[in-house]
Every structure is written in C-alpha cells, then in structure tokens.
PDB file of N, CA and C in Angstrom:
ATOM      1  N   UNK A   1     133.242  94.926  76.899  1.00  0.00           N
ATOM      2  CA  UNK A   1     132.674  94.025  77.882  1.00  0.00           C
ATOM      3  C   UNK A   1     132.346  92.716  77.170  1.00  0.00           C
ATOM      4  N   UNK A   2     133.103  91.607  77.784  1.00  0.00           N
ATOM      5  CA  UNK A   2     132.449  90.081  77.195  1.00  0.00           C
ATOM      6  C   UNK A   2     131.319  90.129  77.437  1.00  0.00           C
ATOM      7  N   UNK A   3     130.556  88.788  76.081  1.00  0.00           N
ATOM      8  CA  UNK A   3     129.042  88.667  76.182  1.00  0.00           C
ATOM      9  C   UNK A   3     128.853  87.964  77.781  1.00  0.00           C
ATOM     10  N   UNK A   4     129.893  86.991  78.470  1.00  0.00           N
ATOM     11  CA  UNK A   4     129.500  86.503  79.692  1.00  0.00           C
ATOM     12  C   UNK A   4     129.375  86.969  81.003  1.00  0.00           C
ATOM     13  N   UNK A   5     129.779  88.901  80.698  1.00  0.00           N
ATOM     14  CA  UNK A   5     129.856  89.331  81.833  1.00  0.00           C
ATOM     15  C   UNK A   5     128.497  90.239  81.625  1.00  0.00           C
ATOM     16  N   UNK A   6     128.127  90.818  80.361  1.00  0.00           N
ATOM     17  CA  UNK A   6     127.139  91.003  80.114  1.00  0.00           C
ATOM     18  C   UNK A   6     126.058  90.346  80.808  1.00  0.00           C
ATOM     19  N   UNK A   7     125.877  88.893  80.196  1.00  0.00           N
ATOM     20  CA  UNK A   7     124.825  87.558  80.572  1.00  0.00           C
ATOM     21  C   UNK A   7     124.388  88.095  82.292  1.00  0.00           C
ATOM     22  N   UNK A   8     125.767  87.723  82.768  1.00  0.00           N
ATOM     23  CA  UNK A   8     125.954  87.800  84.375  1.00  0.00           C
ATOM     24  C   UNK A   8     125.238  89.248  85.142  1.00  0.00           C
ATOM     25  N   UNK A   9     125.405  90.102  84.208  1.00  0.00           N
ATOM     26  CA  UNK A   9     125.261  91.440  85.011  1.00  0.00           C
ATOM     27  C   UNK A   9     123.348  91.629  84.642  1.00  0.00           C
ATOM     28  N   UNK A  10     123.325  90.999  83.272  1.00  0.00           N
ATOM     29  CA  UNK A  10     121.777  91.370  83.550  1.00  0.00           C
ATOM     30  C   UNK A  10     120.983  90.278  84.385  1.00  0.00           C
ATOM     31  N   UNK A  11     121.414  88.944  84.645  1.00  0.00           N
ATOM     32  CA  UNK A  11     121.177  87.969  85.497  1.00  0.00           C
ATOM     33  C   UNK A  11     120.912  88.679  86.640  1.00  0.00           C
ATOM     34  N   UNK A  12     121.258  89.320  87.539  1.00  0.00           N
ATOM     35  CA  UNK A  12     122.034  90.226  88.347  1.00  0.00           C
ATOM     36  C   UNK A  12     121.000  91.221  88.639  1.00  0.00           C
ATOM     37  N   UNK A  13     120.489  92.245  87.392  1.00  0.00           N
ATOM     38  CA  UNK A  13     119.585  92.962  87.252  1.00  0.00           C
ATOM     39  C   UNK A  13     118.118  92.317  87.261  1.00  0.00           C
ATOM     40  N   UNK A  14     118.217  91.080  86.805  1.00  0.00           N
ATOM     41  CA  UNK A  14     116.815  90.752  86.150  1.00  0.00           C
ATOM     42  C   UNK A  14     116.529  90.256  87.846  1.00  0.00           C
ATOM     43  N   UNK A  15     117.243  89.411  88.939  1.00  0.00           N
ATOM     44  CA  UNK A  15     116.811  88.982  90.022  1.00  0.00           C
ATOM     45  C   UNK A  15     116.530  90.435  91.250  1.00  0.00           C
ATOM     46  N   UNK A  16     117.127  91.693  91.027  1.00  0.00           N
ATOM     47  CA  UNK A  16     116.733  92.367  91.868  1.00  0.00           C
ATOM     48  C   UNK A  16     115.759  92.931  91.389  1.00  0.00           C
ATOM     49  N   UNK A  17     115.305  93.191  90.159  1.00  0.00           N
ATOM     50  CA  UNK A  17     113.973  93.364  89.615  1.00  0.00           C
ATOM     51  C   UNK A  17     112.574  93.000  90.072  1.00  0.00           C
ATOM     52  N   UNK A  18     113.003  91.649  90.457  1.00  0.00           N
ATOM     53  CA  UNK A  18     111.883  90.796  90.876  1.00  0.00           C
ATOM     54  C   UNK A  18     111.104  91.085  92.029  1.00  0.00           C
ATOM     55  N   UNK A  19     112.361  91.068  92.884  1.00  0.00           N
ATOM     56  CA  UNK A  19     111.865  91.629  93.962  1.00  0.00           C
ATOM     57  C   UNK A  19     111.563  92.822  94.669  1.00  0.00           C
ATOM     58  N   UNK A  20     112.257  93.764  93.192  1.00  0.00           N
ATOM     59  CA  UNK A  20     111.129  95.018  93.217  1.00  0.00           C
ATOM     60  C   UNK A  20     109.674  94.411  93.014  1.00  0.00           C
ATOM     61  N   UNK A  21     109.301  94.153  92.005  1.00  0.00           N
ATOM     62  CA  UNK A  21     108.279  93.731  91.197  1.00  0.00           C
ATOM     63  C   UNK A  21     107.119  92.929  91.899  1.00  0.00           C
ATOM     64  N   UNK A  22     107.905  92.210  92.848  1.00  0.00           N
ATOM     65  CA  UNK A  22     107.093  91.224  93.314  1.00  0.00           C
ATOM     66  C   UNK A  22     105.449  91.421  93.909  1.00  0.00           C
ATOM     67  N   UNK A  23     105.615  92.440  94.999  1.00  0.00           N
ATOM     68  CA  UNK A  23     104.735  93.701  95.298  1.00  0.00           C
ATOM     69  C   UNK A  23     103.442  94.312  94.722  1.00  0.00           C
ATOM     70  N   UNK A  24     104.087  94.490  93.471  1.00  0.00           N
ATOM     71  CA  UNK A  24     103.090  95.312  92.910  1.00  0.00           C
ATOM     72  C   UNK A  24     101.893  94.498  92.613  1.00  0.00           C
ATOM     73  N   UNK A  25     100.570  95.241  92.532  1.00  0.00           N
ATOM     74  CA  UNK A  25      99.579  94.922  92.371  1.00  0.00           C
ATOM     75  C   UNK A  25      99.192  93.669  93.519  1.00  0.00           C
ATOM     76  N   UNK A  26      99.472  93.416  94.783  1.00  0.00           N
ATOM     77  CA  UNK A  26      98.964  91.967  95.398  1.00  0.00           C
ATOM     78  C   UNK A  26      98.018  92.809  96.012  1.00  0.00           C
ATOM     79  N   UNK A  27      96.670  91.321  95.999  1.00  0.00           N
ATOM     80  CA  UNK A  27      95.591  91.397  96.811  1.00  0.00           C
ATOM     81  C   UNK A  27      95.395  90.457  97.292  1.00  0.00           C
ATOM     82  N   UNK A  28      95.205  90.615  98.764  1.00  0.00           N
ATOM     83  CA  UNK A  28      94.806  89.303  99.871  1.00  0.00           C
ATOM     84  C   UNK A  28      93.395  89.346  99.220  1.00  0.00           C
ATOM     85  N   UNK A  29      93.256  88.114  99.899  1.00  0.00           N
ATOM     86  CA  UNK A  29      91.708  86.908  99.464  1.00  0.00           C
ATOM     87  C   UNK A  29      90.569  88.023 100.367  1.00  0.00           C
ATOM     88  N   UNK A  30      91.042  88.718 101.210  1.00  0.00           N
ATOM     89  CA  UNK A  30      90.019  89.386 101.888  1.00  0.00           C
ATOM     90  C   UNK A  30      89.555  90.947 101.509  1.00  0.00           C
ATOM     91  N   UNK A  31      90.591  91.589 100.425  1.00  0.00           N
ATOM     92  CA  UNK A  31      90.543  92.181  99.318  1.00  0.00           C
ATOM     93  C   UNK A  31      89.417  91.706  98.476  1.00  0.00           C
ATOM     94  N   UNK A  32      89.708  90.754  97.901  1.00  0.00           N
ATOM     95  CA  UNK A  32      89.053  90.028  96.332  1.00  0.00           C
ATOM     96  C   UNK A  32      87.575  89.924  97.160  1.00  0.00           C
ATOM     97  N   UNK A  33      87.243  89.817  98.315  1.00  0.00           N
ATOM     98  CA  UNK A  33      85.870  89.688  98.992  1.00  0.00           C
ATOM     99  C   UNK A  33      85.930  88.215  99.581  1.00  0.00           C
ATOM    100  N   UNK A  34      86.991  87.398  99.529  1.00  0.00           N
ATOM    101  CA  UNK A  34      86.405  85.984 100.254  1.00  0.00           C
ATOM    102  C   UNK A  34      87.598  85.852 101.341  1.00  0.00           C
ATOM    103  N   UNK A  35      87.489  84.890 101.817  1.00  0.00           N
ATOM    104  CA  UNK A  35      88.251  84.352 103.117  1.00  0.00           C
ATOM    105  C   UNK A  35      89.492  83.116 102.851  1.00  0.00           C
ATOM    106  N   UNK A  36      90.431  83.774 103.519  1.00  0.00           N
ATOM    107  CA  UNK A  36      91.760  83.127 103.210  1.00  0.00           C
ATOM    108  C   UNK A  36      91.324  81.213 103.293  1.00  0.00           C
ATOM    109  N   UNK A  37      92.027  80.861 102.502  1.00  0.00           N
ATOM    110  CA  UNK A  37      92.575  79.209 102.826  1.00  0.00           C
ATOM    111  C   UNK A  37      93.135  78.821 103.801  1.00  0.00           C
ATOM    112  N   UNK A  38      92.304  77.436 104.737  1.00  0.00           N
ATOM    113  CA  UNK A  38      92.892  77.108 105.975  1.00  0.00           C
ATOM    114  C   UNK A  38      94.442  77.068 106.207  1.00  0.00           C
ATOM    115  N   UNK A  39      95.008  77.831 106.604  1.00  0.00           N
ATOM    116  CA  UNK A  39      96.349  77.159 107.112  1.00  0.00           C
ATOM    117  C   UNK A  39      97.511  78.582 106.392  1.00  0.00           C
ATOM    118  N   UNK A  40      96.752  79.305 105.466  1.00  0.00           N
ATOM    119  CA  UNK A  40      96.945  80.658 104.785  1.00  0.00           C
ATOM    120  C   UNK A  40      97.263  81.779 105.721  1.00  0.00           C
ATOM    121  N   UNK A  41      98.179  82.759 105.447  1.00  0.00           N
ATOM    122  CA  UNK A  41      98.809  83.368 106.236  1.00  0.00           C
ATOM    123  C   UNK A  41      97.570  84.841 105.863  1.00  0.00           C
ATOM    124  N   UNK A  42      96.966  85.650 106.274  1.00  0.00           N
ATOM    125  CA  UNK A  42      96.081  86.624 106.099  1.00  0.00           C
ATOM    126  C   UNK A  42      96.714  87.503 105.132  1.00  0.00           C
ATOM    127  N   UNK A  43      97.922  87.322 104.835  1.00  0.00           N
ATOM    128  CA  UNK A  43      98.409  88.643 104.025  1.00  0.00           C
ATOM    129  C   UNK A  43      99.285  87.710 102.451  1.00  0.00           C
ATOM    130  N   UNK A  44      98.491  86.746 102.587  1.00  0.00           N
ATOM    131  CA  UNK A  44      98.979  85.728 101.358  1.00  0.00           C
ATOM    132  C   UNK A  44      98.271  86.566 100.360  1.00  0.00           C
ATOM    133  N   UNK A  45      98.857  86.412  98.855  1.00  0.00           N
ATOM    134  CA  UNK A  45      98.088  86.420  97.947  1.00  0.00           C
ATOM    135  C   UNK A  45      97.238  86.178  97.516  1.00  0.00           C
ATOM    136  N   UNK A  46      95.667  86.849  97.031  1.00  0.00           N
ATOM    137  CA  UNK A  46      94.462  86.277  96.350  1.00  0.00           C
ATOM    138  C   UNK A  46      94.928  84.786  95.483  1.00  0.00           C
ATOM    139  N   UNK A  47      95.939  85.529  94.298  1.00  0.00           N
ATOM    140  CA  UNK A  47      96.118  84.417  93.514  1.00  0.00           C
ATOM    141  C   UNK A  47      97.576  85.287  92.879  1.00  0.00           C
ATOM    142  N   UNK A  48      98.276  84.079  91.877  1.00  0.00           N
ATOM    143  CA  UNK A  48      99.756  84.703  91.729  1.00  0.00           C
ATOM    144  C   UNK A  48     100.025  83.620  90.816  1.00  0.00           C
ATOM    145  N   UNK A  49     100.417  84.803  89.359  1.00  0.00           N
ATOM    146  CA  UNK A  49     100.993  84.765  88.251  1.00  0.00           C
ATOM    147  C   UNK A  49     102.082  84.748  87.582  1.00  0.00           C
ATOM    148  N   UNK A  50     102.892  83.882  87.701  1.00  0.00           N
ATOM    149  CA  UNK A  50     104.815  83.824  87.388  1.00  0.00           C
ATOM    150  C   UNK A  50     104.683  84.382  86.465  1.00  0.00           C
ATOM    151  N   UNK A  51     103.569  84.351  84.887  1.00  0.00           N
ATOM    152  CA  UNK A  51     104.508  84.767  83.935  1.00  0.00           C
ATOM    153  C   UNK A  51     104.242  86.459  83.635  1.00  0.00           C
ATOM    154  N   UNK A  52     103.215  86.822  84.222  1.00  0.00           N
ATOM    155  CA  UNK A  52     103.204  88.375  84.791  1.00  0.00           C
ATOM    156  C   UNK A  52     104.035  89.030  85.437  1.00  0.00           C
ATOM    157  N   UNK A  53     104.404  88.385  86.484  1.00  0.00           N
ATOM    158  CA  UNK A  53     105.004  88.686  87.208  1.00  0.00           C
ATOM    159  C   UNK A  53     106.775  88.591  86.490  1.00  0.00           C
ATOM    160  N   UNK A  54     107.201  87.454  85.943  1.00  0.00           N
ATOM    161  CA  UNK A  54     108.061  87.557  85.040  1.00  0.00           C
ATOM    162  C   UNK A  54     108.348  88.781  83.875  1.00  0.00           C
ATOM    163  N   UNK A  55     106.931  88.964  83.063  1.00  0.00           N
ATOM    164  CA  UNK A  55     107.418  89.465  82.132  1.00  0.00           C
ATOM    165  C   UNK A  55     107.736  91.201  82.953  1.00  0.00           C
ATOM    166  N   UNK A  56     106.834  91.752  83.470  1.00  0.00           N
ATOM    167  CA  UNK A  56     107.509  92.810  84.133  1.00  0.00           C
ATOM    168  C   UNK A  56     108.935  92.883  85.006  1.00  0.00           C
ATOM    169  N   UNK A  57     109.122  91.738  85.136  1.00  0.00           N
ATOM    170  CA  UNK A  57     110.452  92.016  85.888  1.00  0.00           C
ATOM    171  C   UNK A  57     111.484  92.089  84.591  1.00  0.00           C
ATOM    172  N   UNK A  58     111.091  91.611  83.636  1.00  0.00           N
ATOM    173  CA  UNK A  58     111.949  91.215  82.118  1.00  0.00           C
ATOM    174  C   UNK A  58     111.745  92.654  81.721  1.00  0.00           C
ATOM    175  N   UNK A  59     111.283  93.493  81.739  1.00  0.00           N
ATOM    176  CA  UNK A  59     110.634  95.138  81.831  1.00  0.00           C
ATOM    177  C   UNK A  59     111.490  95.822  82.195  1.00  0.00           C
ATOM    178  N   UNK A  60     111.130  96.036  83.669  1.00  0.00           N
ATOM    179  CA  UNK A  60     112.054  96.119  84.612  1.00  0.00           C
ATOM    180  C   UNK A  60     113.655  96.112  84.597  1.00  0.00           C
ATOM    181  N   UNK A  61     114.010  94.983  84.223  1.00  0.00           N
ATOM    182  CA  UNK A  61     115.284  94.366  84.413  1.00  0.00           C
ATOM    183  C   UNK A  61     116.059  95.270  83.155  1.00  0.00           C
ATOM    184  N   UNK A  62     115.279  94.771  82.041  1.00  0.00           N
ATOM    185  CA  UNK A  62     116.250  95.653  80.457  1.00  0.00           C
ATOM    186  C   UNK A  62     116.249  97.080  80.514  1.00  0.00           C
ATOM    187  N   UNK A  63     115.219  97.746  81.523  1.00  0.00           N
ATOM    188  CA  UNK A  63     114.596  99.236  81.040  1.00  0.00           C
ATOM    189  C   UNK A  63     116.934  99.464  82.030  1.00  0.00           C
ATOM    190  N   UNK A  64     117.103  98.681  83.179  1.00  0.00           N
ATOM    191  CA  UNK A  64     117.674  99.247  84.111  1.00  0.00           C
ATOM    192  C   UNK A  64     119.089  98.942  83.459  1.00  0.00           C
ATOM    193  N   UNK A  65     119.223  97.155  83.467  1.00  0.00           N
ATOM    194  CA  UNK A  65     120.247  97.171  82.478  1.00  0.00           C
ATOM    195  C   UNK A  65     120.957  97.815  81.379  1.00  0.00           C
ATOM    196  N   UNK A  66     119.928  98.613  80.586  1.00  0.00           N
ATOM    197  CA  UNK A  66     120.339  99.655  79.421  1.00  0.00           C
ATOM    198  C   UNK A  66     120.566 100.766  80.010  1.00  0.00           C
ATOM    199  N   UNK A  67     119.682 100.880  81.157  1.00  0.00           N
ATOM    200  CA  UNK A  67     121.044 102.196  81.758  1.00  0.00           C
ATOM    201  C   UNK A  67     122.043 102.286  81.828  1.00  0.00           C
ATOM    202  N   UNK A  68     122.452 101.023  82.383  1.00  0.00           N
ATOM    203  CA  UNK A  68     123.789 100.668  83.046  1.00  0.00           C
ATOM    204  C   UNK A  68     124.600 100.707  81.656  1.00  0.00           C
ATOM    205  N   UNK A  69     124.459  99.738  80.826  1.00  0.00           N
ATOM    206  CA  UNK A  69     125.244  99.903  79.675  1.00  0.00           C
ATOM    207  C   UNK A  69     125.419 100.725  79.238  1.00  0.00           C
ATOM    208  N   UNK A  70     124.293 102.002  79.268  1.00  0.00           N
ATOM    209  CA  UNK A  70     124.720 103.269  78.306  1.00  0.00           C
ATOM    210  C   UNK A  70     125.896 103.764  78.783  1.00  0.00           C
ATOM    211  N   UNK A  71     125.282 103.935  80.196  1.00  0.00           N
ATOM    212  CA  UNK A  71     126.930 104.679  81.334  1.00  0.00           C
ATOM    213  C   UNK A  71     128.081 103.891  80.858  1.00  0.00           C
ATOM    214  N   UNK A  72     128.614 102.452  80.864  1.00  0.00           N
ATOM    215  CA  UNK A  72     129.291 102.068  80.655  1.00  0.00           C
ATOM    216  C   UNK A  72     130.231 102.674  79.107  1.00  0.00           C
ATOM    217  N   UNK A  73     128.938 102.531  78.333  1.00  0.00           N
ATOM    218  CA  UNK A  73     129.858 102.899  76.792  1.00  0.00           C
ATOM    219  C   UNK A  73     129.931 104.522  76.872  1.00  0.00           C
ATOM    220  N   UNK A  74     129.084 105.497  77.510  1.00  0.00           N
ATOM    221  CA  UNK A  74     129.162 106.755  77.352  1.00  0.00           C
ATOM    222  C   UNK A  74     130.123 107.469  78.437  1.00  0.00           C
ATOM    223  N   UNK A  75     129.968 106.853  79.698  1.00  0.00           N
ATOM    224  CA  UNK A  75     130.659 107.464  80.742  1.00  0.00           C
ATOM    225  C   UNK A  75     130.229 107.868  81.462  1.00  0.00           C
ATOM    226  N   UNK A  76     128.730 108.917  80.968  1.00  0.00           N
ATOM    227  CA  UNK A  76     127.910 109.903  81.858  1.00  0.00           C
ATOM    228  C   UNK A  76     128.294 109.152  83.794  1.00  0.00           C
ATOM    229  N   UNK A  77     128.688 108.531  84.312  1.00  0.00           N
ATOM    230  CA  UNK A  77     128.832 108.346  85.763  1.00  0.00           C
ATOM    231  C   UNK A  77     130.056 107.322  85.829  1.00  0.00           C
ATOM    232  N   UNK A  78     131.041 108.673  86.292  1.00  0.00           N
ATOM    233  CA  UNK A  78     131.928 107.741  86.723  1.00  0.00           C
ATOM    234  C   UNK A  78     132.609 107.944  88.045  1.00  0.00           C
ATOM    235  N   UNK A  79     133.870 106.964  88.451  1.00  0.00           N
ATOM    236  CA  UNK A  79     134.375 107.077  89.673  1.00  0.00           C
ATOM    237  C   UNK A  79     134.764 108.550  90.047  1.00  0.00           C
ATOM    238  N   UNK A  80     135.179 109.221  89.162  1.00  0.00           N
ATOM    239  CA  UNK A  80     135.428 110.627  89.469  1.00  0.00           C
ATOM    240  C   UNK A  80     134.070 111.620  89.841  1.00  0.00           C
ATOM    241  N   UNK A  81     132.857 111.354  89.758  1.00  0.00           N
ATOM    242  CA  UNK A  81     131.776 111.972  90.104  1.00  0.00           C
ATOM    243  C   UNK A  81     131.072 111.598  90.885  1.00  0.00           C
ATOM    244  N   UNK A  82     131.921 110.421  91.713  1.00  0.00           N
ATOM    245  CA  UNK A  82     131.282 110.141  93.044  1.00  0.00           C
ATOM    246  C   UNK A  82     131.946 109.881  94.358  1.00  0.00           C
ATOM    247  N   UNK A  83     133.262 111.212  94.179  1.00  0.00           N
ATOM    248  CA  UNK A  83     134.420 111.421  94.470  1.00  0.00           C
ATOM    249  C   UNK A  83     134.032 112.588  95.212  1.00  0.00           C
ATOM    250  N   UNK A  84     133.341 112.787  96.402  1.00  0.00           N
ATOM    251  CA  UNK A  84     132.918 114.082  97.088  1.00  0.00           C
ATOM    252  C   UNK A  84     133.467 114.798  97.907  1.00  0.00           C
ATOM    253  N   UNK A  85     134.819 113.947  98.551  1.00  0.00           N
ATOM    254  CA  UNK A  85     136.102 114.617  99.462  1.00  0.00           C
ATOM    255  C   UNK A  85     136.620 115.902  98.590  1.00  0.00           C
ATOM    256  N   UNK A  86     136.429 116.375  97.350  1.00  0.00           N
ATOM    257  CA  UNK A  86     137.326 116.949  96.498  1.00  0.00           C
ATOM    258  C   UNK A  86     136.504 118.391  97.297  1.00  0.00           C
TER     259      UNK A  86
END
C-alpha cells in the first residue's frame, strides 16, 4: 500500500471518528446548573474543547486504522468470508 493511500485512508478514519467522538461527554448549560445563552439552542453545549475533542478522535482514529491495516497485511477478513451465498 502507497504512503498516499495510507495518508487518505486514515484521513478517512480520523473524520468518522469524530463524529463518533463528538458526543461523548456533552453537557447542556442546564446540566452544569446555569441557563443557556440568549439565542442558544437548549441542547447546545455547556462549553467545547477542539483539542480534547481532537486528541480522542486521534485515539479513536489510530486504535481503528491499525485494525484495518493489520487485516490488510494479515488477511484475517477477507472477500471470501463475507461471501454468505456459499
């Protein structure tokens, strides 16, 4: 596998990560004990951290990516094992 398809595929991984990720841990302002900001949607975030929120998706993203690669160099899942007409 080229390094650019590599690049691409964890690009790939690292953005659906995110939006696993995104989720976790949020608390509305009415959670934290105070009252949303005028014009604030009730289910907005207390407050929100890119590079938290980044580095777990960077977590995230490599834990899944190295799956993928292992399969790739080992095999453990391939087109023939997801071949269920047989």
């Amino acid at each position: 596998m080229q390094l650019t398809s590599i690049a691409a595929i964890y690009v790939l991984f690292w953005t659906l990560s995110l939006f696993l990720v995104l989720p976790w841990g949020v608390r509305t302002s009415e959670e934290e004990g105070g009252k949303p900001e005028p014009g604030h949607a009730d289910s907005a975030p207390h407050s929100f951290s890119f590079g938290r929120i980044a580095l777990r998706t960077t977590i995230v993203a490599t834990v899944l990516f190295g799956l993928f690669y292992a399969n790739y160099l080992y095999g453990w899942i391939g087109i023939d094992s997801l071949d269920w007409s047989r």
